[in-house]
PDB file of N, CA and C in Angstrom:
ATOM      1  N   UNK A   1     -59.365 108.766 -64.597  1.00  0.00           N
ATOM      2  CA  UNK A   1     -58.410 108.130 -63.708  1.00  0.00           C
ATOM      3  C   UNK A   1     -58.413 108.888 -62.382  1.00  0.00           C
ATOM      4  N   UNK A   2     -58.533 108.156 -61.083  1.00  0.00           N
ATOM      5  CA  UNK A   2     -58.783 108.694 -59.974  1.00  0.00           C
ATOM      6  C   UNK A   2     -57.274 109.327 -59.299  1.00  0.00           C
ATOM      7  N   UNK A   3     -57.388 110.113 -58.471  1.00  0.00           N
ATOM      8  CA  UNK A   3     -55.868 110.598 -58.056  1.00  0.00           C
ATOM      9  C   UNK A   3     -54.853 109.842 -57.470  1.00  0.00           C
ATOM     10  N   UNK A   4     -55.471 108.787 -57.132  1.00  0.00           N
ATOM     11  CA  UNK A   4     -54.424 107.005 -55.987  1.00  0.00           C
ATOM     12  C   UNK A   4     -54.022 106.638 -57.747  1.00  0.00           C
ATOM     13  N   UNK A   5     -54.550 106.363 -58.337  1.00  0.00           N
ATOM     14  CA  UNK A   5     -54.192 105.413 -59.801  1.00  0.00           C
ATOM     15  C   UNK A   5     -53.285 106.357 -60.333  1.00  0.00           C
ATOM     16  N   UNK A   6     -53.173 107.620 -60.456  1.00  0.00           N
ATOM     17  CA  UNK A   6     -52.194 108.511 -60.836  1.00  0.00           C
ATOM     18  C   UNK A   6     -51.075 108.828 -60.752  1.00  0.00           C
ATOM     19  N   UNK A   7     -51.178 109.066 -59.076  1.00  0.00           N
ATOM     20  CA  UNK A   7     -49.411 108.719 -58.216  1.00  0.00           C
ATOM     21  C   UNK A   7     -49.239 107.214 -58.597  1.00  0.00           C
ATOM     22  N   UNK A   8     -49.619 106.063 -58.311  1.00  0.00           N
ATOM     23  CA  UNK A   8     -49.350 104.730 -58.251  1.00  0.00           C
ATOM     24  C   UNK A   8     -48.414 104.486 -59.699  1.00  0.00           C
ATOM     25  N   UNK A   9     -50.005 105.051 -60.690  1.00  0.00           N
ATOM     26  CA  UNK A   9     -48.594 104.880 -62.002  1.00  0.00           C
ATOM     27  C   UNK A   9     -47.481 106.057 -62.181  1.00  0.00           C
ATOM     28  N   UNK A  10     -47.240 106.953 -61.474  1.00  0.00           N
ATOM     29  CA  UNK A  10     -46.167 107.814 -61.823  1.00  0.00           C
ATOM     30  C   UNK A  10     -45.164 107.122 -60.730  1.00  0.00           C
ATOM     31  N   UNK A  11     -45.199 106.975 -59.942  1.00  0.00           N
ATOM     32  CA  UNK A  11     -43.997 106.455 -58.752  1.00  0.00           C
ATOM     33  C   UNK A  11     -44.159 104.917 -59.393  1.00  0.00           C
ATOM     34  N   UNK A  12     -44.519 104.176 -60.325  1.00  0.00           N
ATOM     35  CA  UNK A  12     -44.039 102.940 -60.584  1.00  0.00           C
ATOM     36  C   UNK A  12     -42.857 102.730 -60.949  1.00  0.00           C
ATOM     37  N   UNK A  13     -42.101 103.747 -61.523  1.00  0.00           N
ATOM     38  CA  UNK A  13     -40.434 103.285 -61.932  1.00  0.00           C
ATOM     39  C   UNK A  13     -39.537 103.546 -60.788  1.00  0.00           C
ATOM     40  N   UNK A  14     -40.125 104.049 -59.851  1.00  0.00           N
ATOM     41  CA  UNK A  14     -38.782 104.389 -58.769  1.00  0.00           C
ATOM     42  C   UNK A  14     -38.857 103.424 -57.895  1.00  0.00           C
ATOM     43  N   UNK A  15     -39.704 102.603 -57.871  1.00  0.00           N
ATOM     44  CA  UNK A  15     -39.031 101.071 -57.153  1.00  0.00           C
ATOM     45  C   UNK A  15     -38.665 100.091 -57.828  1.00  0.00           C
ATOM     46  N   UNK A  16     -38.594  99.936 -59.110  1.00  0.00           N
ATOM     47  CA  UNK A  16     -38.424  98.840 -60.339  1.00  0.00           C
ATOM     48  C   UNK A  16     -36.528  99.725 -60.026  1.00  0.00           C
ATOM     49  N   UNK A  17     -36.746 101.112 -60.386  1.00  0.00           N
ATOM     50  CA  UNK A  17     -35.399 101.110 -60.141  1.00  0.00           C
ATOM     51  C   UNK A  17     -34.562 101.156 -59.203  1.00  0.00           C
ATOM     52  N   UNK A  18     -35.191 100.897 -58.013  1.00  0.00           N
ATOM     53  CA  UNK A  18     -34.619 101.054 -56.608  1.00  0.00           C
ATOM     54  C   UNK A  18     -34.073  99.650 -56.368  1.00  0.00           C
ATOM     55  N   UNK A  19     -35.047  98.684 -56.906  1.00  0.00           N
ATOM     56  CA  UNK A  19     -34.686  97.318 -57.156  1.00  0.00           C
ATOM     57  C   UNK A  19     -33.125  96.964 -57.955  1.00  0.00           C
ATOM     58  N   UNK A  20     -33.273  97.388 -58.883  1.00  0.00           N
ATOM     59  CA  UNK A  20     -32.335  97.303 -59.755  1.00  0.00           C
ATOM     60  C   UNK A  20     -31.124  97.723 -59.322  1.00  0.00           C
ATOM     61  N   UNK A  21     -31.155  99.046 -58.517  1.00  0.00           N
ATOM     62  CA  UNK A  21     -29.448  99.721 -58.022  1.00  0.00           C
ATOM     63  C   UNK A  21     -29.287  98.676 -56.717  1.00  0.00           C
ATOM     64  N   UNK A  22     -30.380  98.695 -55.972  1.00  0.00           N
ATOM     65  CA  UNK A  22     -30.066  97.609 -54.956  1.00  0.00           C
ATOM     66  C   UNK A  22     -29.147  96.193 -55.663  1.00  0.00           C
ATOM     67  N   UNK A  23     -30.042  95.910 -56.281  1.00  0.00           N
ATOM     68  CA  UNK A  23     -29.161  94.292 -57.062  1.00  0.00           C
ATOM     69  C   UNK A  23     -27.801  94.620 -57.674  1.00  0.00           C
ATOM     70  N   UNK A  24     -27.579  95.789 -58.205  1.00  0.00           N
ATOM     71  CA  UNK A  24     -26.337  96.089 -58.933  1.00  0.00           C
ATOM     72  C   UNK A  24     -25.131  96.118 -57.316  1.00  0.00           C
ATOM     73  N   UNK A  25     -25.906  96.618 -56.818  1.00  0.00           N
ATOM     74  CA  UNK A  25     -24.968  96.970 -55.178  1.00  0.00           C
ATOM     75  C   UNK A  25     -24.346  95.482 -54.622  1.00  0.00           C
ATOM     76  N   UNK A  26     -26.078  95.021 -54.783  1.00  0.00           N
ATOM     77  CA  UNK A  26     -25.248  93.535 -54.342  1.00  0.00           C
ATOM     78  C   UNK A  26     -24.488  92.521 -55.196  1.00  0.00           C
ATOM     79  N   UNK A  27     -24.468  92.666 -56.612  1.00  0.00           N
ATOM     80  CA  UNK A  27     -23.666  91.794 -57.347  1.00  0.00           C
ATOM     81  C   UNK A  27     -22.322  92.204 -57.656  1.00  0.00           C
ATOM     82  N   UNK A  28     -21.747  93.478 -57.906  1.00  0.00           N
ATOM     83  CA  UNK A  28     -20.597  93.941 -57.790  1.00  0.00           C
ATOM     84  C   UNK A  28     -19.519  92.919 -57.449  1.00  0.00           C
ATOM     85  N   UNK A  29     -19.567  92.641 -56.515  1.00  0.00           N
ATOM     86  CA  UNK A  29     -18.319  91.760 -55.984  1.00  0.00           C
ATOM     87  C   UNK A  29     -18.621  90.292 -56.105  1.00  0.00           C
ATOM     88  N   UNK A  30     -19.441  89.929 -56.807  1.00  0.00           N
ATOM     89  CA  UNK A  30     -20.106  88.207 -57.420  1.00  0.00           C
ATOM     90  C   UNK A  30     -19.877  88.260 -58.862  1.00  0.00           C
ATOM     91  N   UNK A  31     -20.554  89.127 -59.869  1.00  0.00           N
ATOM     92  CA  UNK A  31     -20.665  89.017 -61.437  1.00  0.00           C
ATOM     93  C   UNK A  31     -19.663  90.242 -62.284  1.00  0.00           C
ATOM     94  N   UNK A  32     -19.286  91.363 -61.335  1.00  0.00           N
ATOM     95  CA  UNK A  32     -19.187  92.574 -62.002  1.00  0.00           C
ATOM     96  C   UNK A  32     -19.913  93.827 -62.684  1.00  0.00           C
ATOM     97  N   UNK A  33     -21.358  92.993 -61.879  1.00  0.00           N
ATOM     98  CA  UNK A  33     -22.871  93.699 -61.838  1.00  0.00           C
ATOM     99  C   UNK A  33     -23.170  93.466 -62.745  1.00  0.00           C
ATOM    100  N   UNK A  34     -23.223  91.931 -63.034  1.00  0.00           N
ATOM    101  CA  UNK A  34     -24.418  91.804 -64.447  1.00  0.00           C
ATOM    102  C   UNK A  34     -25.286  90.920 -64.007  1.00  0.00           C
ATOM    103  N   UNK A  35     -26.389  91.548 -64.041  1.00  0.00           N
ATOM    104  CA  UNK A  35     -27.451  91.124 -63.750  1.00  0.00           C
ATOM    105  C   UNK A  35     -28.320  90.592 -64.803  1.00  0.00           C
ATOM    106  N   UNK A  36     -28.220  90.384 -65.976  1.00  0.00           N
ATOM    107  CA  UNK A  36     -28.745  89.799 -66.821  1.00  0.00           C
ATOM    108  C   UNK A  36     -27.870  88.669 -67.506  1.00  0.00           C
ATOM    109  N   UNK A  37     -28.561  86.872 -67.270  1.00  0.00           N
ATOM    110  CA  UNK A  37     -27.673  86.179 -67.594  1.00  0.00           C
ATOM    111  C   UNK A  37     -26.999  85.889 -68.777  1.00  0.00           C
ATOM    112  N   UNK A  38     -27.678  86.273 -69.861  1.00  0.00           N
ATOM    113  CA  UNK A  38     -27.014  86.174 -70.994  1.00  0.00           C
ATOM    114  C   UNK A  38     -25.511  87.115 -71.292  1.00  0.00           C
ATOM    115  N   UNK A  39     -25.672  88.478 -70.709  1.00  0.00           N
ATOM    116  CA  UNK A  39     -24.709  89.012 -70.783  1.00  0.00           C
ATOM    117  C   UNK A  39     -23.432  88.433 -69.525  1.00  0.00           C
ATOM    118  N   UNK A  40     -23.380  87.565 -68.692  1.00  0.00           N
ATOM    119  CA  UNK A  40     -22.688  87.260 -67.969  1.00  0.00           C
ATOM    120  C   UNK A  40     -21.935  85.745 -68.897  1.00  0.00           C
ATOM    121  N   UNK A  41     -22.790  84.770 -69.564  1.00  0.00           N
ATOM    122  CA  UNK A  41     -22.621  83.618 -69.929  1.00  0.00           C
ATOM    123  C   UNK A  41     -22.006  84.147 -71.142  1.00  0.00           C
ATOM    124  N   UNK A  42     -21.893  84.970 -71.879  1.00  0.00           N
ATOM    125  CA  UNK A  42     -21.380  85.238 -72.868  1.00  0.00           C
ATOM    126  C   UNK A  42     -20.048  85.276 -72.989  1.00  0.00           C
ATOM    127  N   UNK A  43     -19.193  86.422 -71.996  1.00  0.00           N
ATOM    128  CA  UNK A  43     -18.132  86.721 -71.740  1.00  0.00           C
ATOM    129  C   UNK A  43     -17.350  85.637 -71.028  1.00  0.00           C
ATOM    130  N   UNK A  44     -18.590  84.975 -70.321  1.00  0.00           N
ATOM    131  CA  UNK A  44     -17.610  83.570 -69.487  1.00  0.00           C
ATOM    132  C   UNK A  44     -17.189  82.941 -70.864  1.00  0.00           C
ATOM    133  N   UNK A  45     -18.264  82.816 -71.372  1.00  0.00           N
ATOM    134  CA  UNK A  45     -18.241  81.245 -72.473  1.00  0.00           C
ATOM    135  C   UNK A  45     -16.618  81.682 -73.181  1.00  0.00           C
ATOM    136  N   UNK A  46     -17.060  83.004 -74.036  1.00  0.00           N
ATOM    137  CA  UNK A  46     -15.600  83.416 -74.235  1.00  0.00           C
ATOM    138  C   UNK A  46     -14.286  83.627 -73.828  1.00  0.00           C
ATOM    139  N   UNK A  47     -14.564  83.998 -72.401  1.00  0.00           N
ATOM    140  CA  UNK A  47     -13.251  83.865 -71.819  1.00  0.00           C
ATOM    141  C   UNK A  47     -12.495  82.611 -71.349  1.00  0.00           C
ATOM    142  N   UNK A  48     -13.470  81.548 -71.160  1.00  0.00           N
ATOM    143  CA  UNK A  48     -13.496  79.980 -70.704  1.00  0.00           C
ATOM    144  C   UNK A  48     -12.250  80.044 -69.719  1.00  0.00           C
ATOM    145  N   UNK A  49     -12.278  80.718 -68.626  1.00  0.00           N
ATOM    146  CA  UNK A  49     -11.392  80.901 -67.785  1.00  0.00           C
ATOM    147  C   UNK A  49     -12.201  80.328 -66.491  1.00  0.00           C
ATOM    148  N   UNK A  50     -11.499  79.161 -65.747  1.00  0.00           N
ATOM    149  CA  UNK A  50     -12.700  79.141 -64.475  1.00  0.00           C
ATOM    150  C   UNK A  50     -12.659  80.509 -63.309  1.00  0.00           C
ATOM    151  N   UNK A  51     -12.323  81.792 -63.066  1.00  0.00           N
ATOM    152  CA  UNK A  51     -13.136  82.500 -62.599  1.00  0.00           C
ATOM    153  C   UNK A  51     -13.924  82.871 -63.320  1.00  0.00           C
ATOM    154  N   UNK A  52     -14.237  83.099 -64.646  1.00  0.00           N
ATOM    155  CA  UNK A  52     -15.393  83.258 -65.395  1.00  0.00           C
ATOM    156  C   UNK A  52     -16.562  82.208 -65.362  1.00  0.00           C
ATOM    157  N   UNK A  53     -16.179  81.353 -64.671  1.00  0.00           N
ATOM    158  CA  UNK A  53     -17.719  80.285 -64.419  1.00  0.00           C
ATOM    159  C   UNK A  53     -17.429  80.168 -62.893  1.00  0.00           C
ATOM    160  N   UNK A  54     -16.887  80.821 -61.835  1.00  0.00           N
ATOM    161  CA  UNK A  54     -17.267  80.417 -60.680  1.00  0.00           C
ATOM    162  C   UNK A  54     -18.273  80.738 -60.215  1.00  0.00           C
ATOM    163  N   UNK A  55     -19.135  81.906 -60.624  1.00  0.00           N
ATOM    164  CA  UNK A  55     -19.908  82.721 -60.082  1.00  0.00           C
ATOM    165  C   UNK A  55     -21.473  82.181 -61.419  1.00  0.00           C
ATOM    166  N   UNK A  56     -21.489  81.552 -61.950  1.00  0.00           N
ATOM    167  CA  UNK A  56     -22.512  81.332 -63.367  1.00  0.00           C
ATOM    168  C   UNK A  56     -23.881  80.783 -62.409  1.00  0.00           C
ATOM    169  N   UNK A  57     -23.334  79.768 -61.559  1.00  0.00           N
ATOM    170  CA  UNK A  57     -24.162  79.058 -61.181  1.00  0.00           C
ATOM    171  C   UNK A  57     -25.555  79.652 -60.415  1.00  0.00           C
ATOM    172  N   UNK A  58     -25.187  80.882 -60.072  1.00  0.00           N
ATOM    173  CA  UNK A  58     -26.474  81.869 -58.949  1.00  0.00           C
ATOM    174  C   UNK A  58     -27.171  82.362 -60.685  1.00  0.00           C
ATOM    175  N   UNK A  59     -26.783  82.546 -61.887  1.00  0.00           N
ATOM    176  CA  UNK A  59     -27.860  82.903 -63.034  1.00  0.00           C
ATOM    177  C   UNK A  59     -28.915  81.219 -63.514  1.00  0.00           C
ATOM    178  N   UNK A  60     -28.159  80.313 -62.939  1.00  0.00           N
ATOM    179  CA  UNK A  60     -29.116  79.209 -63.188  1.00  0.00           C
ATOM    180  C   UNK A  60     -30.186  78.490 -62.034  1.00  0.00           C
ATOM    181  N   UNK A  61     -29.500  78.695 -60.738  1.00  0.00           N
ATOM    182  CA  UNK A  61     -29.909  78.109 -59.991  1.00  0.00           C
ATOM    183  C   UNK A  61     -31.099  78.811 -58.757  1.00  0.00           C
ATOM    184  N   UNK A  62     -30.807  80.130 -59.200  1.00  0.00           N
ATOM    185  CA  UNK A  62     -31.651  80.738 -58.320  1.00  0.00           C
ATOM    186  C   UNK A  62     -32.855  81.428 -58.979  1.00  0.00           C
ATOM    187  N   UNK A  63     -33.044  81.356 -60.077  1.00  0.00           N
ATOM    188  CA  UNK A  63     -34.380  81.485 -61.046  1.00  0.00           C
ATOM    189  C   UNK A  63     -35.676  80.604 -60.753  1.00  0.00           C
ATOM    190  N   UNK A  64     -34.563  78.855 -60.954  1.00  0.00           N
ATOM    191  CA  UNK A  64     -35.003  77.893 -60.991  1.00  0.00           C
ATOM    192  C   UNK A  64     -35.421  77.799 -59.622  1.00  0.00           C
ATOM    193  N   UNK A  65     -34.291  77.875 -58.762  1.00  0.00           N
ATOM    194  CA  UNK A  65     -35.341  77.480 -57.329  1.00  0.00           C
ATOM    195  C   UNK A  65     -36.637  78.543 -56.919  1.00  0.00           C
ATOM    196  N   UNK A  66     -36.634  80.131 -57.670  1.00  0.00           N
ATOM    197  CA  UNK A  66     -37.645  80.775 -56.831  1.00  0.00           C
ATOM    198  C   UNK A  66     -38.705  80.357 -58.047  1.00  0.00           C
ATOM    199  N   UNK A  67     -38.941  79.631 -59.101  1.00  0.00           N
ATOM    200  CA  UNK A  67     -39.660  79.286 -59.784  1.00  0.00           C
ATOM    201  C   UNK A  67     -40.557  77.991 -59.180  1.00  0.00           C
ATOM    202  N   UNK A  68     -39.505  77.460 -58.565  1.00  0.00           N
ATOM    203  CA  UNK A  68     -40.634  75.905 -58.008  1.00  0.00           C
ATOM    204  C   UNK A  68     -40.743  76.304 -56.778  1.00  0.00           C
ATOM    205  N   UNK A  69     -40.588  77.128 -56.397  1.00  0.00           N
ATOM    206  CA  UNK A  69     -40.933  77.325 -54.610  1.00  0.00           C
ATOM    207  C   UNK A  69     -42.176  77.973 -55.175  1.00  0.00           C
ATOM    208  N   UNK A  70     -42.110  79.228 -56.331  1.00  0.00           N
ATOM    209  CA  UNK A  70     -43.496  79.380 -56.915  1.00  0.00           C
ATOM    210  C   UNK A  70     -44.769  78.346 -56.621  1.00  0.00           C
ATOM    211  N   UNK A  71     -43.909  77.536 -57.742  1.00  0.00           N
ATOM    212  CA  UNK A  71     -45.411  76.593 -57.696  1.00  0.00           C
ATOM    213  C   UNK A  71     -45.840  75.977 -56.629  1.00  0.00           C
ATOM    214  N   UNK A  72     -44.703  75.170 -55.983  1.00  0.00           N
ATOM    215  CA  UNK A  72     -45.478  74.508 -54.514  1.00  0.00           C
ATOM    216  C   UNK A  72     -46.042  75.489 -53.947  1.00  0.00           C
ATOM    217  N   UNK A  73     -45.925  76.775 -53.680  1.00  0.00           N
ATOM    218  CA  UNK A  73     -46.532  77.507 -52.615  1.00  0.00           C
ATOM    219  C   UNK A  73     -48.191  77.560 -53.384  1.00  0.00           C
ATOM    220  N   UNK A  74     -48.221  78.093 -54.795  1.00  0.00           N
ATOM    221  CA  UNK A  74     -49.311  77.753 -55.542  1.00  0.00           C
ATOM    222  C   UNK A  74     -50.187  76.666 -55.456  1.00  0.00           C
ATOM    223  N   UNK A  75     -49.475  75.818 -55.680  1.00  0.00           N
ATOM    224  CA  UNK A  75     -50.109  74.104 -55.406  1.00  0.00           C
ATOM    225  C   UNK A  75     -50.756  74.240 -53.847  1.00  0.00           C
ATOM    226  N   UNK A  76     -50.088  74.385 -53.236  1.00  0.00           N
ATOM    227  CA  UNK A  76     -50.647  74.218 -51.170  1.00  0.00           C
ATOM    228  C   UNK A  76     -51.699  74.862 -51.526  1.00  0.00           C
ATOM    229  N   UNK A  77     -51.897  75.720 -51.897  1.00  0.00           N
ATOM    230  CA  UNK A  77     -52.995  76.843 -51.527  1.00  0.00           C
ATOM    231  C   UNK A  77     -54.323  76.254 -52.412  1.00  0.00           C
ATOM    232  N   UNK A  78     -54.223  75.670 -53.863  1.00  0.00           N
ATOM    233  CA  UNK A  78     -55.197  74.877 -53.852  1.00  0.00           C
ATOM    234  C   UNK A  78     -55.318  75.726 -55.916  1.00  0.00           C
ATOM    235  N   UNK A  79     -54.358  76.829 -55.704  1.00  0.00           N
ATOM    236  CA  UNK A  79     -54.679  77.278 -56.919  1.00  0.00           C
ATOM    237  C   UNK A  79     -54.047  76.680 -58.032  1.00  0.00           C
ATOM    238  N   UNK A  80     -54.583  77.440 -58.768  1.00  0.00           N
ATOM    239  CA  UNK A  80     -53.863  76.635 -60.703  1.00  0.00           C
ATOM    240  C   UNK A  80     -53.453  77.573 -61.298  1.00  0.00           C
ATOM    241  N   UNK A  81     -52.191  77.607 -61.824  1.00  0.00           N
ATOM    242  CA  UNK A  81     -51.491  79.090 -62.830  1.00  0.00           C
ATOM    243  C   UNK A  81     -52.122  79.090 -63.715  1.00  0.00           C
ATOM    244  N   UNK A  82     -53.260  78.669 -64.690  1.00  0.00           N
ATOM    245  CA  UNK A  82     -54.320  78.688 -65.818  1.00  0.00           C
ATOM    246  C   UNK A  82     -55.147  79.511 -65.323  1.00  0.00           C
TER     247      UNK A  82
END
């Protein structure tokens, strides 16, 4: 293993987690920093209180939209996800 492939994989977790405190920073005052939807839909479902579903809709809707902006941008370009 050459010395670039070495650092590259040792500094790989400190932007996965730089990512992660960033997103926790920004959801705080939206979810209560849950960033994983199952653990957010859970406590709503149970609490069935509507501030517990005001905020649900950014775990469904923004997956979905950066998923098909995926593909069209895929599609333009001429490629195939296979």
């Amino acid at each position: 293993m050459s010395g670039g492939a070495m650092i590259s994989q040792v500094l790989a977790p400190l932007p996965i987690g730089l990512a992660v405190f960033v997103v926790h920073l920004a959801t705080i005052p939206i979810t209560g920093c849950g960033i994983n939807p199952a653990r957010s839909f859970g406590p709503a479902a149970l609490w069935n209180h509507q501030q517990a579903w005001d905020d649900q809709w950014i775990f469904w809707v923004g997956p979905s939209s950066v998923n098909n902006n995926e593909e069209v941008l895929i599609h333009s370009r001429g490629e195939t996800t296979r």
